[in-house]
Protein backbone atom coordinates (compact mmCIF):
# COMPACT_ATOMS: atom_id res chain seq x y z
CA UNK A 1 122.04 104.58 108.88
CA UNK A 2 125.08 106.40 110.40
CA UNK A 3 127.22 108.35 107.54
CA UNK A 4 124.61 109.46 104.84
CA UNK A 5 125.91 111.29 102.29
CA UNK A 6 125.20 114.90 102.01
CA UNK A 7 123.10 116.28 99.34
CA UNK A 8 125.13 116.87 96.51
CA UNK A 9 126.77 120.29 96.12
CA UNK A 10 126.16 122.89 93.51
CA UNK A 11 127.37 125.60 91.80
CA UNK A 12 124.22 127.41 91.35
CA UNK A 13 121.07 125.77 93.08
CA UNK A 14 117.61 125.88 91.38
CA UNK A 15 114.27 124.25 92.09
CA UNK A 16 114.63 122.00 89.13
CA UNK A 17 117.79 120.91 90.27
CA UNK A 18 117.01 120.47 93.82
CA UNK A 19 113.65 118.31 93.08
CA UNK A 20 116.15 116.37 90.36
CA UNK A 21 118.59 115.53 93.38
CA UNK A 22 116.00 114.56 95.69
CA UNK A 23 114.16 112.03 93.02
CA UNK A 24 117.63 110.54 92.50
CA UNK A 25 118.26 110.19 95.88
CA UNK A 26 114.65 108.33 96.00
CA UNK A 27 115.42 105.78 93.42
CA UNK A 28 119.58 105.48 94.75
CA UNK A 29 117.22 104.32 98.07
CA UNK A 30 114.93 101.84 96.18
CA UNK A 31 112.26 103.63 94.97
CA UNK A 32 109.73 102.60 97.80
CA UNK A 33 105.92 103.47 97.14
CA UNK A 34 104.80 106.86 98.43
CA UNK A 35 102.38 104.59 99.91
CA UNK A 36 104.53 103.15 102.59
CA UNK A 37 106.55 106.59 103.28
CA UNK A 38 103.68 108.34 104.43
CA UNK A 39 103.17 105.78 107.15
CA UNK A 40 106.24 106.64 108.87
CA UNK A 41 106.75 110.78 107.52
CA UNK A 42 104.03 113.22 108.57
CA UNK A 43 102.59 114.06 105.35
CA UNK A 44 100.11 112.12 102.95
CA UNK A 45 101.80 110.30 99.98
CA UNK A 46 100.15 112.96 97.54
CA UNK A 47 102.92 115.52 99.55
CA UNK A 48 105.74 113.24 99.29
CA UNK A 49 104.63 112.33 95.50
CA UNK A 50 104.76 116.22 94.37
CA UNK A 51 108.03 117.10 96.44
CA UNK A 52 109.74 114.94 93.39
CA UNK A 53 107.59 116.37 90.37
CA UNK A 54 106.57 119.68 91.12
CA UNK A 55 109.31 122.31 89.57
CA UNK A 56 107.17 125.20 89.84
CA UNK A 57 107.78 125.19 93.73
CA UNK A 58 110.43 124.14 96.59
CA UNK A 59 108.61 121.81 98.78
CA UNK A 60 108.77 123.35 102.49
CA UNK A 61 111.41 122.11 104.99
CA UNK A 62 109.23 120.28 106.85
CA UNK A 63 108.39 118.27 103.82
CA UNK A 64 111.98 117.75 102.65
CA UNK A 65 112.72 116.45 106.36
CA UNK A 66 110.43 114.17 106.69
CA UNK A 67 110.96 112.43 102.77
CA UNK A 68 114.85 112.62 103.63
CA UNK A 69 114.24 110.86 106.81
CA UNK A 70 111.37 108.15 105.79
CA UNK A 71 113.97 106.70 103.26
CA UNK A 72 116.12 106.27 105.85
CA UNK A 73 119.30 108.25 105.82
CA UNK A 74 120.62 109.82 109.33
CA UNK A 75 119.81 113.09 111.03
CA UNK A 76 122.86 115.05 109.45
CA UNK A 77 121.53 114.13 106.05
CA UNK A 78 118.26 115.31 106.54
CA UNK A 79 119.74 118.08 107.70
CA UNK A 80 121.94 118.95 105.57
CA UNK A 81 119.18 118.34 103.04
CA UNK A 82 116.67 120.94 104.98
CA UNK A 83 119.83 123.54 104.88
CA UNK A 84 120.03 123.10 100.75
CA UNK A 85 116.73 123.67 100.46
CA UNK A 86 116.53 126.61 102.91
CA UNK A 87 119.45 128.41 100.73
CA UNK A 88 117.34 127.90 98.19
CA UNK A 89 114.16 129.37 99.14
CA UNK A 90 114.52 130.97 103.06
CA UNK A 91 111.25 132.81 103.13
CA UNK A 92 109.15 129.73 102.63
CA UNK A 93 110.94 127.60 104.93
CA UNK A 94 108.00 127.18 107.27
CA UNK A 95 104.99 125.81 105.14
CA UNK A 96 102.38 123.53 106.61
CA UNK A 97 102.23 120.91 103.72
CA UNK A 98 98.36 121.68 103.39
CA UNK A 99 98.74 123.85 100.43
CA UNK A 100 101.32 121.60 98.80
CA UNK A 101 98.94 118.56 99.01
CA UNK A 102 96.24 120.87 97.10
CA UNK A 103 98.55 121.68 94.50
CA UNK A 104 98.97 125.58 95.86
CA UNK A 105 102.37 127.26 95.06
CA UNK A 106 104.33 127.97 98.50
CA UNK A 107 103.35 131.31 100.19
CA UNK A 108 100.06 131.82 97.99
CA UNK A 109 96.94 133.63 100.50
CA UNK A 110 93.85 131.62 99.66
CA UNK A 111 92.38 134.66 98.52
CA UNK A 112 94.96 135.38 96.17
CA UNK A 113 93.82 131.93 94.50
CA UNK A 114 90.27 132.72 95.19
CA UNK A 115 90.55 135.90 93.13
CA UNK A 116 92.53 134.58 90.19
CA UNK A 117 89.96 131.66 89.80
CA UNK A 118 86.88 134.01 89.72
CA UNK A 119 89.28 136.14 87.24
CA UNK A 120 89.11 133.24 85.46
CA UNK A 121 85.63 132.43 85.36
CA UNK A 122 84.75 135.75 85.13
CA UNK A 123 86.24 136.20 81.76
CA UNK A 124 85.19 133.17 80.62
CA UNK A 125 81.33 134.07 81.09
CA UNK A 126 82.40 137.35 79.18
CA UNK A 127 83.37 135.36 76.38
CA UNK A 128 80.27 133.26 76.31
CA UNK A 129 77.90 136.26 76.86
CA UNK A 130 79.62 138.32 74.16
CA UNK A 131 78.82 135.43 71.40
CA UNK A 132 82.55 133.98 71.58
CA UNK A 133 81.90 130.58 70.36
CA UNK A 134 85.32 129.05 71.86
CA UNK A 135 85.93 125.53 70.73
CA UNK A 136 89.64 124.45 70.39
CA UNK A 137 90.88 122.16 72.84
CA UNK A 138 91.69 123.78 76.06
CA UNK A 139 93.15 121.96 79.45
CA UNK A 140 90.41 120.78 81.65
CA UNK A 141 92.70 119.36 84.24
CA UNK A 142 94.72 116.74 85.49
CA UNK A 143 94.42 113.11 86.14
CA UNK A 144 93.46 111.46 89.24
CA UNK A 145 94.62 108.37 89.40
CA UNK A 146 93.63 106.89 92.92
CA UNK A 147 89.63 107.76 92.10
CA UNK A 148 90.55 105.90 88.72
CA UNK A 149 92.01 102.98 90.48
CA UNK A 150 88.94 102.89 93.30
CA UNK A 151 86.02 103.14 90.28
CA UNK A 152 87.68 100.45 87.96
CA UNK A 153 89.50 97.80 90.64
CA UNK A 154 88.12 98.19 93.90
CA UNK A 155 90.64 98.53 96.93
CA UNK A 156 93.63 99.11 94.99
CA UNK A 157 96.45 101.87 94.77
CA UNK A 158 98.24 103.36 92.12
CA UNK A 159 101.17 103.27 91.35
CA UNK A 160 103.96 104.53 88.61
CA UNK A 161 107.52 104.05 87.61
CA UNK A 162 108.41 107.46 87.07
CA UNK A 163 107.27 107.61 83.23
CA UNK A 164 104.24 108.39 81.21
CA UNK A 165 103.10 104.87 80.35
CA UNK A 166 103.89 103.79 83.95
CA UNK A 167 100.59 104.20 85.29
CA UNK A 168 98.54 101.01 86.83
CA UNK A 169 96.32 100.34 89.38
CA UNK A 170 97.78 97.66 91.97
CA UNK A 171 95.58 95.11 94.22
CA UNK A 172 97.83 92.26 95.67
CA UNK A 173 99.58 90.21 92.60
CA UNK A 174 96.81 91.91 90.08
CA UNK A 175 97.89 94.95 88.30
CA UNK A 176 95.99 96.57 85.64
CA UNK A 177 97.36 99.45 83.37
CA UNK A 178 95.77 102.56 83.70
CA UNK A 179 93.42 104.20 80.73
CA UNK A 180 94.41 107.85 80.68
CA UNK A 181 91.21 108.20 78.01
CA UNK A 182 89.10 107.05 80.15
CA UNK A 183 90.15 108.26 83.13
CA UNK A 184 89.66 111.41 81.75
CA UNK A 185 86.17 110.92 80.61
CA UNK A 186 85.45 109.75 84.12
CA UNK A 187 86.61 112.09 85.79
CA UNK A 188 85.21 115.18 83.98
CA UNK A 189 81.98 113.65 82.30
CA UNK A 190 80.05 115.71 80.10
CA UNK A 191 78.45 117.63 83.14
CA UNK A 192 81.24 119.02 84.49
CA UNK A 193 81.50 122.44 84.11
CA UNK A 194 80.44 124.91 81.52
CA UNK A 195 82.64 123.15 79.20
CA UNK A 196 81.05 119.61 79.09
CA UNK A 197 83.93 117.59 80.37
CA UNK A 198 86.83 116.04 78.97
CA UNK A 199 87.02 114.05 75.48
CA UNK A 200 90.62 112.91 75.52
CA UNK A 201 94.43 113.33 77.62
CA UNK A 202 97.55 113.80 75.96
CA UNK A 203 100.93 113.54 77.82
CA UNK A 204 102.83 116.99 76.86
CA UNK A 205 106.44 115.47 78.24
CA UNK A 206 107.93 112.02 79.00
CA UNK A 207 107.54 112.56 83.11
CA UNK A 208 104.77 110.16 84.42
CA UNK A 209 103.17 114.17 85.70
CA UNK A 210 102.71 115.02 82.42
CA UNK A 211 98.96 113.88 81.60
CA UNK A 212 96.42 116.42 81.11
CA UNK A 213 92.94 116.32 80.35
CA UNK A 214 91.19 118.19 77.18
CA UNK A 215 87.57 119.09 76.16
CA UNK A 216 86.23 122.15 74.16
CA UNK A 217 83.53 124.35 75.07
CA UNK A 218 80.02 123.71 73.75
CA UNK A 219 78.11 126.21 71.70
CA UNK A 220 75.92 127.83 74.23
């Protein structure tokens, strides 16, 4: 529609506050599923989903244009939106989307994140070979709600309202809230891993992101 608003202006931009103005803008435009944006933008609804949650990362321009665009508002105002979020964060500008989908921060090499993970593991199996014994709740990982919804109601979506009990799995006029415990214990049974899977999920904020899975390592 001709004569969008601009993004708002600020004094001092941030990520936080640029991902907080674009989620406003999303519910000031209804709110629509992430679902039906991703069949007119370029990018899967898990990409337009985490350019409104994730903090930790600017999504890239190409991203921003097409969520500005696929609620609607005209040319200037996407970009006007794409020059915000350039200020913000120039030398990341060009990004394919593919990393953001995975959950990769902007301008990461592959085998940076290759390296850090078999850091990880590495120092894990130190831990476990020198008799550490390590069994306080630690993160196993986040929730996945589509695979939830597909085991538990087959052919529906998910979908939230932008808080932590928001959660439910939608299949025409039937919606069914979703089980964060046992999603968890689903999703990381007690074969996954070294650390035999997940026992229970806590929500560590009120944002509908903020689920996490939790196990403890068994005595090996």
């Amino acid at each position: 529609m001709d004569g969008d608003p601009p993004p708002p202006p600020v004094v001092q931009d941030t990520v936080e506050r640029f991902t907080a103005d674009l989620a406003a803008l999303y519910r000031e435009h209804g709110a629509p599923s992430f679902r039906s944006m991703a069949k007119t933008a370029h990018f899967s609804k898990t990409v337009l989903n985490n350019a409104v949650i994730r903090t930790d990362r600017v999504p890239t321009e190409p991203v921003v244009r097409e969520f500005v665009a696929s609620l609607g508002l005209d040319p200037d105002a996407v970009d006007a939106w794409a020059r915000r979020r350039n200020r913000l964060a120039p030398e990341t500008r060009t990004g394919n989307g593919a990393d953001q989908a995975a959950g990769a921060p902007n301008g990461t090499p592959a085998r940076s994140r290759d390296r850090r993970v078999l850091v990880v593991a590495g120092a894990l199996l130190a831990g476990i070979i020198g008799g550490s014994v390590l069994t306080f709740p630690h993160p196993v990982g986040g929730v996945d709600a589509v695979t939830y919804c597909a085991m538990n109601l087959t052919g529906s979506h998910s979908e939230h309202d932008l808080t932590w009990s928001g959660w439910t799995c939608q299949l025409g006029q039937t919606v069914v809230v979703i089980d964060m415990q046992l999603a968890c214990r689903q999703q990381y049974p007690p074969t996954f891993g070294v650390g035999g899977g997940a026992q229970f999920a806590e929500h560590r904020d009120p944002g509908y992101t903020s689920w996490v899975c939790y196990g403890s390592l068994l005595h090996l």
